[in-house]
Protein backbone atom coordinates (compact mmCIF):
# COMPACT_ATOMS: atom_id res chain seq x y z
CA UNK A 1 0.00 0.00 0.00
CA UNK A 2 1.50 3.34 -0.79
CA UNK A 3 2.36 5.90 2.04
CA UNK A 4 -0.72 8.08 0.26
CA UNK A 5 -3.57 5.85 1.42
CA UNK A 6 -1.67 5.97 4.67
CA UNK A 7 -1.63 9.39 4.80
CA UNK A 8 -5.51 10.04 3.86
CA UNK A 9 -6.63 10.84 7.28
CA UNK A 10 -3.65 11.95 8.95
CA UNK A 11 -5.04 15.24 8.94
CA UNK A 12 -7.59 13.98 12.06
CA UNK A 13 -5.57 12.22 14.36
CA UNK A 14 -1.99 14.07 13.89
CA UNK A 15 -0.81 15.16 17.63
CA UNK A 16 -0.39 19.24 17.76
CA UNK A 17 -0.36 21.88 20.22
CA UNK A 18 -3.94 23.15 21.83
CA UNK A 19 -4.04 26.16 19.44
CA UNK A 20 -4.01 23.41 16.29
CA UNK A 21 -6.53 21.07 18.02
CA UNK A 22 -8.76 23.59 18.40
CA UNK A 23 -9.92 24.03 14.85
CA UNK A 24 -9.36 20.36 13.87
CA UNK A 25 -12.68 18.06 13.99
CA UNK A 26 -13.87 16.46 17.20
CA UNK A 27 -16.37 13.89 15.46
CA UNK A 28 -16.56 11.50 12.26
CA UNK A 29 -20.44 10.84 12.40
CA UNK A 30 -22.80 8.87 9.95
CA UNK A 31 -26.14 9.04 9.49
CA UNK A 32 -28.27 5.96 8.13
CA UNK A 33 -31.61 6.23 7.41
CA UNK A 34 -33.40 3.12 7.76
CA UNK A 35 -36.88 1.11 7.30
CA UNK A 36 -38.70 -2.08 7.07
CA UNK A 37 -37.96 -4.56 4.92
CA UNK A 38 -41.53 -4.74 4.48
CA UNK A 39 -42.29 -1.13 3.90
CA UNK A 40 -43.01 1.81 6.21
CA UNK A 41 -46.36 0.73 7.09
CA UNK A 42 -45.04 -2.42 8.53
CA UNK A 43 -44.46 -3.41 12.49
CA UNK A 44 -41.46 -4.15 13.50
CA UNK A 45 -39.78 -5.88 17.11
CA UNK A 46 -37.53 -3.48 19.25
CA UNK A 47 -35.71 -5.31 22.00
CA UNK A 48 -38.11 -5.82 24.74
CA UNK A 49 -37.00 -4.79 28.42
CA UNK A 50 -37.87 -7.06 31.77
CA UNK A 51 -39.81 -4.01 33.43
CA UNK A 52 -43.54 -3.29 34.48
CA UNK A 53 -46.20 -2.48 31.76
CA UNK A 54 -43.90 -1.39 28.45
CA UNK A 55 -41.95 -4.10 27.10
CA UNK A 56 -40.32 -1.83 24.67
CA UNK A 57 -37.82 1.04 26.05
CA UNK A 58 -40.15 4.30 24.50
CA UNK A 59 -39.71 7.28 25.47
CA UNK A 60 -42.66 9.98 25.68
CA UNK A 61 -41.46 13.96 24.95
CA UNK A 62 -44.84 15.35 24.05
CA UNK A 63 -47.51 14.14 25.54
CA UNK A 64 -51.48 15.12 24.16
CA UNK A 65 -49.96 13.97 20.53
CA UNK A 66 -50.90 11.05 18.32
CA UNK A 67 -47.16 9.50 16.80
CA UNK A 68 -49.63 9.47 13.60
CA UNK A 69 -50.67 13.11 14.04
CA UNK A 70 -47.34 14.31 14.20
CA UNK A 71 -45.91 16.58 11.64
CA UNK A 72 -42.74 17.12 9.50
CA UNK A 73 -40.46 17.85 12.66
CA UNK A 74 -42.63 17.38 15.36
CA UNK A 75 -41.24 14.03 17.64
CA UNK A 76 -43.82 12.63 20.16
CA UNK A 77 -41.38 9.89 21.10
CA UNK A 78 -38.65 7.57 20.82
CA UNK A 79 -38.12 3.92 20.95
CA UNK A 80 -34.71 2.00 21.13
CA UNK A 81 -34.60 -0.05 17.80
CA UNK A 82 -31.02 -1.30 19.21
CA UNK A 83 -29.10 -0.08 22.02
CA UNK A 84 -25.16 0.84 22.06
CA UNK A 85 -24.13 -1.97 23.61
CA UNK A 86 -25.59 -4.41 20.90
CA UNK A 87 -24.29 -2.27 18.19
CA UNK A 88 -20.77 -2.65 19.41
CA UNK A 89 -21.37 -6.60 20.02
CA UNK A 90 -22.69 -6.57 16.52
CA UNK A 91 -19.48 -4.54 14.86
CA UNK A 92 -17.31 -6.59 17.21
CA UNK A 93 -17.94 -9.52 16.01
CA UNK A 94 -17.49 -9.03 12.39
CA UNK A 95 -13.52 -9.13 13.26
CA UNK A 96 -14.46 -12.83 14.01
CA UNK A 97 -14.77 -14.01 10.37
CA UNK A 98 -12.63 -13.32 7.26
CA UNK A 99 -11.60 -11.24 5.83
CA UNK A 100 -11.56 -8.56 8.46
CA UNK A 101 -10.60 -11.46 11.09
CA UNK A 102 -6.89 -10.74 9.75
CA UNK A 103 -7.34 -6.92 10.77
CA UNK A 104 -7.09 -7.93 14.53
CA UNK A 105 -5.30 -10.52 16.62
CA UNK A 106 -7.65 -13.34 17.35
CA UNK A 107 -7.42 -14.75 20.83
CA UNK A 108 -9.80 -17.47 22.53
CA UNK A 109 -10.26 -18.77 25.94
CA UNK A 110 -10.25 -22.01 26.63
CA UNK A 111 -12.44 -23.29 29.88
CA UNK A 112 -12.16 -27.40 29.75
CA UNK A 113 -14.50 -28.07 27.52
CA UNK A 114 -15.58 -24.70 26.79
CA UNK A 115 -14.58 -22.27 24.40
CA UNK A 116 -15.21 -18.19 24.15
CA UNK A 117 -13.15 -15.53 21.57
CA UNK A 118 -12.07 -12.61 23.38
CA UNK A 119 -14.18 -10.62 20.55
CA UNK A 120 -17.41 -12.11 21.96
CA UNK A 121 -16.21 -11.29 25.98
CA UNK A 122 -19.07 -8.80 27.37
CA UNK A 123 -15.98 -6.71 29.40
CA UNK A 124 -13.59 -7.21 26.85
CA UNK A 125 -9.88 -7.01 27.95
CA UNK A 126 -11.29 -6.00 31.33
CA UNK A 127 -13.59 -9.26 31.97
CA UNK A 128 -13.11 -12.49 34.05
CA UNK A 129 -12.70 -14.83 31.57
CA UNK A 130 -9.17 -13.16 30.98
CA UNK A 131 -8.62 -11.73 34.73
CA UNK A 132 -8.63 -15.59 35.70
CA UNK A 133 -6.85 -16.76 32.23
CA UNK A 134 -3.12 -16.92 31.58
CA UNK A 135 -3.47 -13.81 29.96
CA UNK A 136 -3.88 -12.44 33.07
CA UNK A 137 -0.86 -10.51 33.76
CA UNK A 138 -0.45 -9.37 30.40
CA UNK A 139 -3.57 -7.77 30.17
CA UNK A 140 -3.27 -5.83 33.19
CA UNK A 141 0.29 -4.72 32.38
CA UNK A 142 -1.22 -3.23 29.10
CA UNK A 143 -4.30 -1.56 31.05
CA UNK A 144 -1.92 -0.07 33.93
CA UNK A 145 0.45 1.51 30.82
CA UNK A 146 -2.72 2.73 29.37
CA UNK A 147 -3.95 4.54 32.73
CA UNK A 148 -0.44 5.75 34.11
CA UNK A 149 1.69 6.58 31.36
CA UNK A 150 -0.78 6.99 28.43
CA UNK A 151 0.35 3.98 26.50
CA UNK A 152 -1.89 2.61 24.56
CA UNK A 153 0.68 0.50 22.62
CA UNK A 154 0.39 -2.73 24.65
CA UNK A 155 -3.12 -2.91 24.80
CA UNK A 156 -3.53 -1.91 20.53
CA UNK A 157 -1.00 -5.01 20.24
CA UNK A 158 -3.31 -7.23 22.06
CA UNK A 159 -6.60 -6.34 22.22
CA UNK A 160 -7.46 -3.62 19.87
CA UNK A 161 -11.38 -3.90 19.78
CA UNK A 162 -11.15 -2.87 23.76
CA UNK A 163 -9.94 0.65 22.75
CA UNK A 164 -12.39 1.08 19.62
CA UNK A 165 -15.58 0.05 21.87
CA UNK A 166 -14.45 1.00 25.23
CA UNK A 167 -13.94 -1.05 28.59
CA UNK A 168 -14.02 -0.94 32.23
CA UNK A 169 -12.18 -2.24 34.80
CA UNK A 170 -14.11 -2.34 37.53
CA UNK A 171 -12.91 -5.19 39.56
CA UNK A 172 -9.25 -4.33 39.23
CA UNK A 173 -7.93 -0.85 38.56
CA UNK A 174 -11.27 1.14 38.30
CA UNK A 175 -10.10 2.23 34.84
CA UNK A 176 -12.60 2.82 32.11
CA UNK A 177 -12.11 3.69 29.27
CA UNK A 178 -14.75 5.28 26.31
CA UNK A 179 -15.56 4.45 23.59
CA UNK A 180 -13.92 5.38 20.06
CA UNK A 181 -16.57 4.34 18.23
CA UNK A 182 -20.53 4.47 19.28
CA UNK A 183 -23.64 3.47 17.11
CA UNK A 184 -27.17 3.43 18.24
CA UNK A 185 -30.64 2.87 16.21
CA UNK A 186 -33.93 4.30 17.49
CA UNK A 187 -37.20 5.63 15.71
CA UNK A 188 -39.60 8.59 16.07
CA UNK A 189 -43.37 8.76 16.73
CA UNK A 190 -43.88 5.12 17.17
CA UNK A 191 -47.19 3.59 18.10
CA UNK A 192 -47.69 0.46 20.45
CA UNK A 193 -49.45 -2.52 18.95
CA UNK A 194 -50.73 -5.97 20.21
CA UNK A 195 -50.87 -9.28 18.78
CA UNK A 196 -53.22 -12.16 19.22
CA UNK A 197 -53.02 -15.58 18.56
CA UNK A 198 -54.72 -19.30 19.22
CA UNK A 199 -53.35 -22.69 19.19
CA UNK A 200 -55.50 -25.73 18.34
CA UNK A 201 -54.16 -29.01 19.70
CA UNK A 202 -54.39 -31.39 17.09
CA UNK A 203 -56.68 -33.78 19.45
CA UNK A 204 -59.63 -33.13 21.36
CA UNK A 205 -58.35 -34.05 25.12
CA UNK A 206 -61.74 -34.13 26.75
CA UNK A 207 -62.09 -37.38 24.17
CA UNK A 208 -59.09 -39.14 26.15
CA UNK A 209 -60.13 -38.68 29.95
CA UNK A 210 -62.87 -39.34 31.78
CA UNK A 211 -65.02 -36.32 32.35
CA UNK A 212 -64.10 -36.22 35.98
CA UNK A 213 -60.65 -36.76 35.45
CA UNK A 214 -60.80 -34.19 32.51
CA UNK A 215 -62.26 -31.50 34.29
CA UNK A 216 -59.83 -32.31 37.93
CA UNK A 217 -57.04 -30.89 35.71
CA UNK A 218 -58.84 -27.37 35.63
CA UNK A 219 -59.01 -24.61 33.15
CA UNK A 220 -56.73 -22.09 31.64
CA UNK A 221 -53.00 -21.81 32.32
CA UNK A 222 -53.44 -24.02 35.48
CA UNK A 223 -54.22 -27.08 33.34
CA UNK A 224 -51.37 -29.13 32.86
CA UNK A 225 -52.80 -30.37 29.80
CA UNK A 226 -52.22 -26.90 28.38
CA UNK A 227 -48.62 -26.73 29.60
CA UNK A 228 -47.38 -30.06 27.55
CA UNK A 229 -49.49 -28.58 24.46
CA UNK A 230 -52.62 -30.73 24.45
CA UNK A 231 -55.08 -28.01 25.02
CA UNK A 232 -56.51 -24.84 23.11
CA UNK A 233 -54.59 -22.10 23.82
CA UNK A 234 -55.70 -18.69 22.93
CA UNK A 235 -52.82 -16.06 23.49
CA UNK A 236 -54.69 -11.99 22.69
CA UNK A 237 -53.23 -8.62 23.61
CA UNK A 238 -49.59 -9.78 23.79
CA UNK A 239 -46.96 -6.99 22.18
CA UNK A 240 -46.78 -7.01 18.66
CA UNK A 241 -44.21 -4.21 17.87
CA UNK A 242 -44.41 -0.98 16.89
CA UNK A 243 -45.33 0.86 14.08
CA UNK A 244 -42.85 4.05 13.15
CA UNK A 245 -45.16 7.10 12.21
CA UNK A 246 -41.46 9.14 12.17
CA UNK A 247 -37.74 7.76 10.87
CA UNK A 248 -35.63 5.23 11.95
CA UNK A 249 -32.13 6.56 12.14
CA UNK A 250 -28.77 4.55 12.54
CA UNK A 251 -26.24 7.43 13.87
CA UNK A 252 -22.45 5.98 14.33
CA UNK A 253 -19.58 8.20 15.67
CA UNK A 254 -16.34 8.50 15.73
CA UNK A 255 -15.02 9.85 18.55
CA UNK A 256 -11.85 11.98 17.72
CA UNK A 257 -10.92 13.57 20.72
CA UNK A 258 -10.79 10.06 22.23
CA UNK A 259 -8.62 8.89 19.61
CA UNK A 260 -6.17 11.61 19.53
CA UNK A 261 -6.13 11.17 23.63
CA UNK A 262 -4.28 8.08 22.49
CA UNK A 263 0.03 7.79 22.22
CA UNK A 264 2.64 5.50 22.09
CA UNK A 265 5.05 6.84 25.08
CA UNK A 266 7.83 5.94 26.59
CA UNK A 267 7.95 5.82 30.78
CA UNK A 268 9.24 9.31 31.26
CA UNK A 269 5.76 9.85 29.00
CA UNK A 270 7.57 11.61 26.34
CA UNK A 271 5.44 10.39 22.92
CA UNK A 272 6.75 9.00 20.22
CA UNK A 273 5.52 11.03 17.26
CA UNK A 274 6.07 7.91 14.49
CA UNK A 275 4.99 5.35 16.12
CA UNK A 276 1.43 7.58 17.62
CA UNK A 277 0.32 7.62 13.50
CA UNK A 278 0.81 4.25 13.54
CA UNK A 279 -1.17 3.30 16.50
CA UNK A 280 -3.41 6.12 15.51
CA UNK A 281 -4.07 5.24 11.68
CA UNK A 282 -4.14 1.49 13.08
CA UNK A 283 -7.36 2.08 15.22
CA UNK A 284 -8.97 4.43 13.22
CA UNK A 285 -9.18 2.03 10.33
CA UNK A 286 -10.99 -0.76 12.57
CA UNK A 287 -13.33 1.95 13.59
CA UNK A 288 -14.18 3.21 10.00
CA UNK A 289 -14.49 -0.22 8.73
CA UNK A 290 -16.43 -1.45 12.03
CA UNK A 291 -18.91 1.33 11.14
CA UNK A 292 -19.78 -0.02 7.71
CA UNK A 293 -19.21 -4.10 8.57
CA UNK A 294 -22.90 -4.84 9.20
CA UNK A 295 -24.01 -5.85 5.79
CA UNK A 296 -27.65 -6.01 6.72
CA UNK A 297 -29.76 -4.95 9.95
CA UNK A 298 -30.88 -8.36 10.50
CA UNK A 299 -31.51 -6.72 14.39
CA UNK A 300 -34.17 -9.86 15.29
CA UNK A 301 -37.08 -11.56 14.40
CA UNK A 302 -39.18 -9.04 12.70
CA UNK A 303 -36.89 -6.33 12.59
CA UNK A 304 -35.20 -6.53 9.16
CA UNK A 305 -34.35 -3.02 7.89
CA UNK A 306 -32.95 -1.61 5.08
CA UNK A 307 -30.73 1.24 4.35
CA UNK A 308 -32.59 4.40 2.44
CA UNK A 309 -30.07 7.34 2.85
CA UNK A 310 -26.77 7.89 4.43
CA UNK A 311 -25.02 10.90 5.15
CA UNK A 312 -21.21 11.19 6.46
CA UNK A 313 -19.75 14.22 8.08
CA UNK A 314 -16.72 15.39 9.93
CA UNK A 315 -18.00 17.53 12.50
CA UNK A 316 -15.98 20.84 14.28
CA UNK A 317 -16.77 22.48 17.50
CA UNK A 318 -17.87 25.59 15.87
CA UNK A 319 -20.79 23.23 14.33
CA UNK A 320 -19.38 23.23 11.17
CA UNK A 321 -20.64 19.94 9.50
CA UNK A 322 -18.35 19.30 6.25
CA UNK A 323 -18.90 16.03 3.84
CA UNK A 324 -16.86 13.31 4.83
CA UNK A 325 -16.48 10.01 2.36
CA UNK A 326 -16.93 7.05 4.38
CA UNK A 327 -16.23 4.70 1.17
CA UNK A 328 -16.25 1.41 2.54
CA UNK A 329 -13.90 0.31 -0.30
CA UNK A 330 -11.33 3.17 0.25
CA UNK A 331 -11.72 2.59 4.03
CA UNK A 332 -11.32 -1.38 3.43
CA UNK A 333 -7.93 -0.15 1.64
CA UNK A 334 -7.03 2.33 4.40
CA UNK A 335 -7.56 -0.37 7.56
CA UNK A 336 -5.42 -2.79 5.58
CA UNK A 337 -2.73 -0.50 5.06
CA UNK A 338 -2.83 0.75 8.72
CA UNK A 339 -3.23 -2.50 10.08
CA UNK A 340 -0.23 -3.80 8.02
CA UNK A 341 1.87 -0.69 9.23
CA UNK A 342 1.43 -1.29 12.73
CA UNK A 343 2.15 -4.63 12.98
CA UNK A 344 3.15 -6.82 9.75
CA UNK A 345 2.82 -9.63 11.54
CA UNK A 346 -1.46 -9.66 11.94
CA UNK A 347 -1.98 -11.18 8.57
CA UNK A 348 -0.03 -14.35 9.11
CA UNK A 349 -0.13 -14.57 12.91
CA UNK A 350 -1.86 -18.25 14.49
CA UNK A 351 -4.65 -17.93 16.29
CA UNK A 352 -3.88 -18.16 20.05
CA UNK A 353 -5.53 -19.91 23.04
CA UNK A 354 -5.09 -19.14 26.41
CA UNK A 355 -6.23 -21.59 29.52
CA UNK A 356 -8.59 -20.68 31.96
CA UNK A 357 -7.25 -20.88 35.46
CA UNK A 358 -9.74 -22.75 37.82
CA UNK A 359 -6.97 -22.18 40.99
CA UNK A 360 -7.13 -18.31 40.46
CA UNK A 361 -10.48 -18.38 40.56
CA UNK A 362 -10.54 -20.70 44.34
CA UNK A 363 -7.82 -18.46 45.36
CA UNK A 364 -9.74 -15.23 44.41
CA UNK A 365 -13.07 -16.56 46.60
CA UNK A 366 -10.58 -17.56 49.63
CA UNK A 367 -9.06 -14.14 49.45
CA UNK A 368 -12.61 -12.20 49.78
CA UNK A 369 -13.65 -14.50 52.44
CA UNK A 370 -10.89 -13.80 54.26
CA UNK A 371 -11.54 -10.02 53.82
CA UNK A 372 -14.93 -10.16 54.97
CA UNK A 373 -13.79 -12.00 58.45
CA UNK A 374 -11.29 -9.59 59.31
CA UNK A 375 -14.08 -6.56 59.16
């Protein structure tokens, strides 16, 4: 790859003095417009929430409006199509298969019989499955350079997803770091709707028992019967999605500021200008190509959407809004490049597996207890 595909973005994450960073952008943000597979006029499923009443996570802004009634410009509410967190798990992921797997070192922990890639972890570099691993010390070598001397070379080199999604860790150091990248889908004016349903057992059960043994078993959801699916069961007024009277909006950032935060350093924390592009171009091509990875939004059953419109910006802090071209296949070029820059080795390198340390884990519970005697 030639140094001027390197070189395209340099202009965003280049270290300068305060006067410089002052007019250089804060943001890289994309905006998706999306809808049903089916049309606007179809439902579809948002994540539904364990809490009272609402399944759905809607929030009300105007109240005395219909979602239908609204117009052009007018939001009545919001509802969480899918949340931060599962964006990131989605993006994650996609460093999983080829060819972006080659992009990022790929690292699984193994638990006996059990098997997890530290790209599907919940806490990422900062989670049990590697505090109690052999990885152990590594990792928290990388995270302690991070937090006291700035470094975020250790960490890039072994777990770069952690910086471009964020991590905290809250059992060891207290350290948490945001996130580079962000991406969240919700949609305007939405109305609540119900679904209703009946299942017809293929036999009539009050032809197998005797009446008196038929009707011990009792009616409704108390009758066993029902239960092992031998019994009519009518299911009304259960959710049945939402309909979107408003837009449905995919909005993905880029968090510069974060990513300029980051150096390579030595301990005297003194950066090292060269090898700070390198980390810098490095993570900023995962997180441009993470952005555009998801090839459909497949979100869950019925909630297929579609892309309409997108719009890409680089974004100032005097709220200037420039064009930005987030060309997936000049980005694809750009995070290969980077990638191959910062460490040649990521295209050829063996996948590695680390064991899961049972005795850590015994010791870990012995130390607490001990703790909690002595108070």
């Amino acid at each position: 790859m030639s140094n001027a595909t390197l070189e395209t973005h340099d202009a965003l994450i280049r270290t300068s003095d305060w006067l410089t960073e002052n007019e250089m952008p804060v943001a890289l943000v994309l905006t998706e417009t999306l809808e049903p597979a089916l049309g606007m006029d179809a439902e579809i499923f948002p994540p539904t929430f364990a809490k009272d009443g609402q399944p759905y996570n809607i929030d009300e802004l105007r109240a005395g409006l219909a979602p239908s009634a609204a117009k052009d410009g007018d939001i009545v509410n919001t509802c969480l199509i899918d949340s931060i967190g599962s964006q990131a798990n989605r993006m994650e992921t996609c460093f999983k298969k080829k060819p972006l797997s080659g992009l990022v070192p790929q690292i699984t922990v193994v638990a006996k019989d059990q098997k997890a890639n530290l790209l599907d972890i919940g806490h990422r570099i900062a989670d049990a499955a590697i505090r109690f691993s052999e990885l152990e010390t590594e990792a928290r070598n990388a995270i302690v350079n991070l937090q006291k001397n700035g470094n975020a070379l250790d960490l890039a080199k072994l777990a770069p997803t952690s910086l471009v999604f964020g991590f905290w860790d809250s059992r060891e150091t207290q350290f948490k770091f945001g996130r580079v990248l962000s991406s969240v889908i919700r949609a305007t004016n939405v109305s609540y709707v119900t679904r209703s349903a009946q299942f017809d057992a293929v036999f009539d059960a009050k032809q197998m028992f005797e009446d008196k043994e038929y009707k011990e078993y009792g009616t409704g959801n108390n009758n066993p019967l029902s239960a092992i699916g031998l019994q009519d069961a009518p299911a009304a007024g259960t959710h049945g999605g939402v309909r979107v009277f408003g837009t449905i909006a995919r909005r993905t950032q880029i968090n510069l500021v974060g990513l300029r935060a980051l150096a390579v350093t030595n301990e005297q924390g003194d950066i090292n200008e060269e090898e700070t592009m390198k980390l810098r171009r490095y993570l900023l091509g995962l997180a441009l190509i993470a952005a555009r990875c998801q090839t459909s939004y497949n979100l869950r059953e019925g909630c297929l959407l579609t892309r309409v419109s997108e719009k890409a910006t680089s974004v100032y802090s005097d709220g200037k809004r420039p064009a930005f071209k987030w060309d997936l296949t000049a980005v694809w070029d750009y995070a290969q490049a980077a990638a191959q820059e910062f460490d040649a080795t990521l295209q050829s390198r063996q996948p590695r597996e680390i064991q899961f340390e049972v005795p850590k884990v015994r010791a870990k519970v012995e130390n607490e207890k001990t703790k909690k005697g002595k108070k």
